[in-house]
PDB file of N, CA and C in Angstrom:
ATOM      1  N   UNK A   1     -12.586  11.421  49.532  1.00  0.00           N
ATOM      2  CA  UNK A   1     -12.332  10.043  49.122  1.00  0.00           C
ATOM      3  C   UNK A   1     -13.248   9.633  47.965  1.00  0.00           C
ATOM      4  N   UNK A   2     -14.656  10.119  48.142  1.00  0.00           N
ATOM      5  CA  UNK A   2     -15.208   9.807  47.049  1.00  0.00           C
ATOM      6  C   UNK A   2     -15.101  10.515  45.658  1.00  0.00           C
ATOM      7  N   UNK A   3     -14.614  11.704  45.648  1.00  0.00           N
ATOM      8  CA  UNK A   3     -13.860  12.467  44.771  1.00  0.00           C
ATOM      9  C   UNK A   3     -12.764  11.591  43.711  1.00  0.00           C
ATOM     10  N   UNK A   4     -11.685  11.289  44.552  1.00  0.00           N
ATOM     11  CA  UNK A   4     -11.353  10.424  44.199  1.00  0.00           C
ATOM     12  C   UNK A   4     -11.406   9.183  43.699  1.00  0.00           C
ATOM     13  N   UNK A   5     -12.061   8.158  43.879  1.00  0.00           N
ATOM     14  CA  UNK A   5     -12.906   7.444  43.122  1.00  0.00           C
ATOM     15  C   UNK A   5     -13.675   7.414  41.543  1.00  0.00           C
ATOM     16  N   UNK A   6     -14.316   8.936  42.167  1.00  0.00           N
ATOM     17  CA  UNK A   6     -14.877   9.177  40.920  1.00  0.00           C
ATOM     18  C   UNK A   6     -14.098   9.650  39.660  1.00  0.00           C
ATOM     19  N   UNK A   7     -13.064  10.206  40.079  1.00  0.00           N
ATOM     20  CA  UNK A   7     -11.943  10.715  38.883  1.00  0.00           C
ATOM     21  C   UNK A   7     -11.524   9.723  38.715  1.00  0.00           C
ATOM     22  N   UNK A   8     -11.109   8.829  39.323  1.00  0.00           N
ATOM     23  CA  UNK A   8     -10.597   7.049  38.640  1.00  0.00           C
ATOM     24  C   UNK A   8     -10.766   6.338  37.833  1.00  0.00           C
ATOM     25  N   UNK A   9     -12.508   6.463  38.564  1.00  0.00           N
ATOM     26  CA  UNK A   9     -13.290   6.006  37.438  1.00  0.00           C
ATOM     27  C   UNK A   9     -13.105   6.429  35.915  1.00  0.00           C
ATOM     28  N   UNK A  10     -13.514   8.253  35.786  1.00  0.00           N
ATOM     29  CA  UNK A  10     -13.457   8.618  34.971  1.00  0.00           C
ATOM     30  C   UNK A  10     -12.236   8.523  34.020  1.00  0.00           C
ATOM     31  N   UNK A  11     -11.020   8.906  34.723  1.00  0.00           N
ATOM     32  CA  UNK A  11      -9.490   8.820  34.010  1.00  0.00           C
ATOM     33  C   UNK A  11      -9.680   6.924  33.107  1.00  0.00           C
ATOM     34  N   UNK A  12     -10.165   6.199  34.334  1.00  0.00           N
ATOM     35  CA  UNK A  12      -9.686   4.213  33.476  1.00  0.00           C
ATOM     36  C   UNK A  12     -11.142   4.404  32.685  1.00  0.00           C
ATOM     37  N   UNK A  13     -12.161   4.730  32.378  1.00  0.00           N
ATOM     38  CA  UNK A  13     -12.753   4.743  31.405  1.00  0.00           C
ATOM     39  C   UNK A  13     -12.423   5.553  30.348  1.00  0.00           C
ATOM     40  N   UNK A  14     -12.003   6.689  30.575  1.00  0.00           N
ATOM     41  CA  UNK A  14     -11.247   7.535  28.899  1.00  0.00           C
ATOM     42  C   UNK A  14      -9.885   6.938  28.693  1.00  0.00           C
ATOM     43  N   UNK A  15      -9.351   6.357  29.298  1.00  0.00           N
ATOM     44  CA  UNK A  15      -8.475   5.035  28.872  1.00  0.00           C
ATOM     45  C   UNK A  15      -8.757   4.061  28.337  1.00  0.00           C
ATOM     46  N   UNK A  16      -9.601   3.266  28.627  1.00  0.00           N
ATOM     47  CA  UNK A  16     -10.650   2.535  28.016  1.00  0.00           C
ATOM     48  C   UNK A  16     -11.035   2.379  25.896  1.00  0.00           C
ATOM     49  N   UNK A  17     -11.516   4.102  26.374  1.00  0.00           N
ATOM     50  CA  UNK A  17     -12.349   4.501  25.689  1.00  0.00           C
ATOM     51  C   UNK A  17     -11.114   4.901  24.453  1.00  0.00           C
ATOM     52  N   UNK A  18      -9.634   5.116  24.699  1.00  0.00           N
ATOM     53  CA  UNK A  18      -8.762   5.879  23.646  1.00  0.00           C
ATOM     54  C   UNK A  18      -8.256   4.844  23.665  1.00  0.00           C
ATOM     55  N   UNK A  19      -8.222   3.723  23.865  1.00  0.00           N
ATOM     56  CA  UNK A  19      -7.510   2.527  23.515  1.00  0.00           C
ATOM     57  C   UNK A  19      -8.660   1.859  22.671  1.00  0.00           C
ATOM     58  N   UNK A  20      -9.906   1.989  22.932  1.00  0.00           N
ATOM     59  CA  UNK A  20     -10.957   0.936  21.784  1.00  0.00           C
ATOM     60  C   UNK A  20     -10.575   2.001  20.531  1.00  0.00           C
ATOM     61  N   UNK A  21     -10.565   3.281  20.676  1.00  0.00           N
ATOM     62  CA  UNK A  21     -10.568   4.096  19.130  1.00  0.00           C
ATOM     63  C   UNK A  21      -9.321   3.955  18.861  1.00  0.00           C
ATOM     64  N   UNK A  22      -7.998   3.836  19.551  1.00  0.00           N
ATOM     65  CA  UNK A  22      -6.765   3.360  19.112  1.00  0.00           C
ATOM     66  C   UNK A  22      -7.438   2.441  18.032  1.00  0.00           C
ATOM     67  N   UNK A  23      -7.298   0.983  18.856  1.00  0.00           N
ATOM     68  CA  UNK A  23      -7.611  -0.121  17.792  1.00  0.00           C
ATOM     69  C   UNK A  23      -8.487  -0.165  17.110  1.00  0.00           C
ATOM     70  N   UNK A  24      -9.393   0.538  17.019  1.00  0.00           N
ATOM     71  CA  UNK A  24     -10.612   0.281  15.657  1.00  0.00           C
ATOM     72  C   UNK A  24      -9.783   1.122  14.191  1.00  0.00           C
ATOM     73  N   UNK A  25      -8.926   2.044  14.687  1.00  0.00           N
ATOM     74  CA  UNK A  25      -8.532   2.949  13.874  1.00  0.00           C
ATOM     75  C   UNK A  25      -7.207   1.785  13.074  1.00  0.00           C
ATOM     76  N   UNK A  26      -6.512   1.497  14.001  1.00  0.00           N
ATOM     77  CA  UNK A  26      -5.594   0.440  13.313  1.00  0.00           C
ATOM     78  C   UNK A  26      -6.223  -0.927  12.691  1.00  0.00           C
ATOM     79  N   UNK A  27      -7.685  -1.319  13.013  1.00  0.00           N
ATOM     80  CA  UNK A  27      -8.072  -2.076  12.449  1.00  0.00           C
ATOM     81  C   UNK A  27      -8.820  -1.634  10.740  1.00  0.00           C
ATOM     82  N   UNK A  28      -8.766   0.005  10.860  1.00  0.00           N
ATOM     83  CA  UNK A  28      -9.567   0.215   9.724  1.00  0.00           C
ATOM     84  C   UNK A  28      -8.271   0.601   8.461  1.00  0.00           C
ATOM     85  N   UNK A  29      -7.148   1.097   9.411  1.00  0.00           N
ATOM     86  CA  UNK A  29      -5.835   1.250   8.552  1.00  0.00           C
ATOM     87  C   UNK A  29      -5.551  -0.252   7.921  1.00  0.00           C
ATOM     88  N   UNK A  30      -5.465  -1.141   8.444  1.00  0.00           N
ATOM     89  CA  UNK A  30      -5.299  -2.630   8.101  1.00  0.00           C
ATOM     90  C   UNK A  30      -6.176  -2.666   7.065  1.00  0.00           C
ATOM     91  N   UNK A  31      -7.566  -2.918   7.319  1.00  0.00           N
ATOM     92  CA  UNK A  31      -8.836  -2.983   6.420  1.00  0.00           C
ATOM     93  C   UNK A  31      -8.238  -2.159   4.613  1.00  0.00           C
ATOM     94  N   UNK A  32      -7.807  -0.844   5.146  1.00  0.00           N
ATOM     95  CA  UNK A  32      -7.486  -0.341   3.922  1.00  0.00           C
ATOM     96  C   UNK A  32      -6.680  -0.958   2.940  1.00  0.00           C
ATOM     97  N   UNK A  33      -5.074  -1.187   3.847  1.00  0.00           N
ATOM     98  CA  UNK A  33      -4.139  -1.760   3.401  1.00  0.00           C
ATOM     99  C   UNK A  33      -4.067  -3.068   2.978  1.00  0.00           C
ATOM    100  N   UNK A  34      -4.971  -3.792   3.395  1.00  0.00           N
ATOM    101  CA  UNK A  34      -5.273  -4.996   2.427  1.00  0.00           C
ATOM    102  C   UNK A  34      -6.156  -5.094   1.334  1.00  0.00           C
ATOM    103  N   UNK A  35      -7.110  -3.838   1.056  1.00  0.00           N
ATOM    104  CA  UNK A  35      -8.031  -3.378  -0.050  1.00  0.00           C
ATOM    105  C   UNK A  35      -6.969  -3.100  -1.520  1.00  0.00           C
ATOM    106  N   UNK A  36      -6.200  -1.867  -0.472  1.00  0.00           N
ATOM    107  CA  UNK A  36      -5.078  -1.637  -1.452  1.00  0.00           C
ATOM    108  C   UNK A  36      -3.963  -2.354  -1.933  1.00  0.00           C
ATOM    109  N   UNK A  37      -3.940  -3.464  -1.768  1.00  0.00           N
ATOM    110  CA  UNK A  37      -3.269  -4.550  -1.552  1.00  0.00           C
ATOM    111  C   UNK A  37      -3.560  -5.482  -2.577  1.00  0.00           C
ATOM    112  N   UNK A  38      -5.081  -5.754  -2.636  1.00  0.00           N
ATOM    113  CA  UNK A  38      -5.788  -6.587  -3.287  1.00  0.00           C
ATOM    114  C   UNK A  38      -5.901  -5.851  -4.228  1.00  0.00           C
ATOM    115  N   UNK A  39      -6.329  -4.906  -4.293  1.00  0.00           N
ATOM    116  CA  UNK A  39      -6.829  -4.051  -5.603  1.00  0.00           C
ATOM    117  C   UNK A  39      -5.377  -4.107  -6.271  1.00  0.00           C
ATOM    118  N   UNK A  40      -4.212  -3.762  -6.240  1.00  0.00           N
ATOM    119  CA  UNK A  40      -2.908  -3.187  -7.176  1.00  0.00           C
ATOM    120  C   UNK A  40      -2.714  -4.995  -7.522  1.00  0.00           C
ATOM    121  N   UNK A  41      -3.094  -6.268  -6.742  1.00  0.00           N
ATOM    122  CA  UNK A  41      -2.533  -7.284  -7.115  1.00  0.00           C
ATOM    123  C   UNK A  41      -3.024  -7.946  -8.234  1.00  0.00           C
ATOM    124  N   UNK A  42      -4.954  -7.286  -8.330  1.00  0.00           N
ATOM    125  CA  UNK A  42      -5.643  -7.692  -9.614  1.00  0.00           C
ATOM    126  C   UNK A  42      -5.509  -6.621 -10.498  1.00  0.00           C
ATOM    127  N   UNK A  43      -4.682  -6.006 -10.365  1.00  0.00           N
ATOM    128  CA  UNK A  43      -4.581  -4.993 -11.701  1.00  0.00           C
ATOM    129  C   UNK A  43      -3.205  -5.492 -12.385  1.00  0.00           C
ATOM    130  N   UNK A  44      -2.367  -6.075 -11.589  1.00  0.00           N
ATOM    131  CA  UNK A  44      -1.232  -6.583 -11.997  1.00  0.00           C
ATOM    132  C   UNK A  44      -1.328  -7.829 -12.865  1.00  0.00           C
ATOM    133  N   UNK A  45      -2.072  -8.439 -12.271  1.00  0.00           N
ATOM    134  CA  UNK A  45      -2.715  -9.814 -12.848  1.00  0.00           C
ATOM    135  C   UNK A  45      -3.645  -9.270 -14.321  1.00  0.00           C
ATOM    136  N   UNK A  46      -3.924  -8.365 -14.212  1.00  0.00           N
ATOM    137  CA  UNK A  46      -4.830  -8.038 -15.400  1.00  0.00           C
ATOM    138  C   UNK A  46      -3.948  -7.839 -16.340  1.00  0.00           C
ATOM    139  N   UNK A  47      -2.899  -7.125 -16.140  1.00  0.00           N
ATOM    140  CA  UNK A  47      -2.020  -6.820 -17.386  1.00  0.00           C
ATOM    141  C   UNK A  47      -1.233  -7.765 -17.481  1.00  0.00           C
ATOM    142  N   UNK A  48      -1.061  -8.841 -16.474  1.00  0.00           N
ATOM    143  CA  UNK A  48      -0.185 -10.113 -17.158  1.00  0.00           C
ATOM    144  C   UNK A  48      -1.184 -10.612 -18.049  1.00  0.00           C
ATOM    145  N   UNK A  49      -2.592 -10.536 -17.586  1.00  0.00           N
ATOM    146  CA  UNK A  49      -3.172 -11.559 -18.671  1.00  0.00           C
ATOM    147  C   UNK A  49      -3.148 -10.982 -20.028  1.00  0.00           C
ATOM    148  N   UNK A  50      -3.096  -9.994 -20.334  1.00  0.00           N
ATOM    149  CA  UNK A  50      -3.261  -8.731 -21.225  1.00  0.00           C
ATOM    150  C   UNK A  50      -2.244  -9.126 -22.310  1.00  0.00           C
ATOM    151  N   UNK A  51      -1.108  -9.000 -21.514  1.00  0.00           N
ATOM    152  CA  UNK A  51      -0.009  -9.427 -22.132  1.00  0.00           C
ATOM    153  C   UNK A  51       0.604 -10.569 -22.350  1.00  0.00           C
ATOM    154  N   UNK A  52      -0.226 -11.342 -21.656  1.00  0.00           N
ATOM    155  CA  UNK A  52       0.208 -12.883 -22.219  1.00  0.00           C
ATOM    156  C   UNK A  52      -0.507 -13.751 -23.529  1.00  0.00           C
ATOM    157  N   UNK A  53      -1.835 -12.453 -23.575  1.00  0.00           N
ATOM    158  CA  UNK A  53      -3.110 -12.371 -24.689  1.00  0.00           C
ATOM    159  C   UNK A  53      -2.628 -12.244 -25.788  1.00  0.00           C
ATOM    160  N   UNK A  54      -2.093 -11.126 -25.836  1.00  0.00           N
ATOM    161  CA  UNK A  54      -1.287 -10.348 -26.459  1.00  0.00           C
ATOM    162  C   UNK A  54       0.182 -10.567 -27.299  1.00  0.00           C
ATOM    163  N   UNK A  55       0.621 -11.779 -26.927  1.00  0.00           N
ATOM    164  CA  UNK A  55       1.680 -12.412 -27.528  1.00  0.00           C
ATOM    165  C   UNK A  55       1.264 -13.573 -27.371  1.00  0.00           C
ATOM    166  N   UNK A  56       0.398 -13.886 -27.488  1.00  0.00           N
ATOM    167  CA  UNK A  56      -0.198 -15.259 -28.028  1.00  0.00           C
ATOM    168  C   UNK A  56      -0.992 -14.582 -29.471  1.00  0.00           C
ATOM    169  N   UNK A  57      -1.580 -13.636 -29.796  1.00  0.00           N
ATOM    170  CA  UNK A  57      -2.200 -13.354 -30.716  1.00  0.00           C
ATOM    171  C   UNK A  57      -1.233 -12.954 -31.797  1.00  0.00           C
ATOM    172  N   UNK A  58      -0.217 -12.778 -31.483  1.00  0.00           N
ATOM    173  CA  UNK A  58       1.042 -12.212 -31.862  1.00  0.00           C
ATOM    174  C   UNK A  58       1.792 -13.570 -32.801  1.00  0.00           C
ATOM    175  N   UNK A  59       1.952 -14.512 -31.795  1.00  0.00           N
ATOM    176  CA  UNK A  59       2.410 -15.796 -32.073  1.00  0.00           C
ATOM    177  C   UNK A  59       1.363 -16.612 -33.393  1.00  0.00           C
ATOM    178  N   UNK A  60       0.124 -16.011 -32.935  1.00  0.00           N
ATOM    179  CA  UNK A  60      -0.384 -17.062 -34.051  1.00  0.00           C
ATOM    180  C   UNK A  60      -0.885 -16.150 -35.038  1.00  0.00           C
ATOM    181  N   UNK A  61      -0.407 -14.775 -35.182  1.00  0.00           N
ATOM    182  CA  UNK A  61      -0.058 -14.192 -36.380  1.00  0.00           C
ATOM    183  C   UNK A  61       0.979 -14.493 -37.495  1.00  0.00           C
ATOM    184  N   UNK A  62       2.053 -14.733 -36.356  1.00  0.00           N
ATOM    185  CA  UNK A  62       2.943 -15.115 -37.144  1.00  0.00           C
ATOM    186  C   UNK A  62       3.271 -16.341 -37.439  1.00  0.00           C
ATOM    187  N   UNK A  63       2.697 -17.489 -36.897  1.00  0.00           N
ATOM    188  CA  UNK A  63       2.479 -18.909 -37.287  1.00  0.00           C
ATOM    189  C   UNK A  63       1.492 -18.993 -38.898  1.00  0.00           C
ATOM    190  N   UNK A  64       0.692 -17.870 -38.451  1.00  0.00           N
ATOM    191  CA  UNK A  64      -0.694 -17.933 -40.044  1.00  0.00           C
ATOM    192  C   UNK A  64       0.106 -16.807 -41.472  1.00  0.00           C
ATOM    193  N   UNK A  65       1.766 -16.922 -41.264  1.00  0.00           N
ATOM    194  CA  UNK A  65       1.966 -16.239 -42.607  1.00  0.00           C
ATOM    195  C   UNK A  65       2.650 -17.351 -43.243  1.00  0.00           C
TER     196      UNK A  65
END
């Protein structure tokens, strides 16, 4: 009986234990995916500004002939 017990124990703690590394792991996949997320959205933004620079300098090239 106490055998039992003790494997109980052991089995609902490595249950426990593969469900906290489950979720830390999906919390660090998340973590990524919003890095990567953020990062491609200011690079996007960079080349709008780039290009909105860019035909404005354009524009008042051709306003100064």
């Amino acid at each position: 009986m106490v055998i039992e017990i003790i494997l109980l124990a052991v089995m609902v703690i490595g249950v426990a234990i593969k469900w906290m590394t489950t979720v830390s792991i999906r919390d660090r996949h998340a973590k990524l995916a919003d890095a990567n997320e953020t990062y491609w959205m200011g690079k996007n933004r960079h080349k709008a500004l780039v290009s909105d620079i860019s035909m404005a300098n354009h524009e008042i090239g051709r306003l100064n002939r």
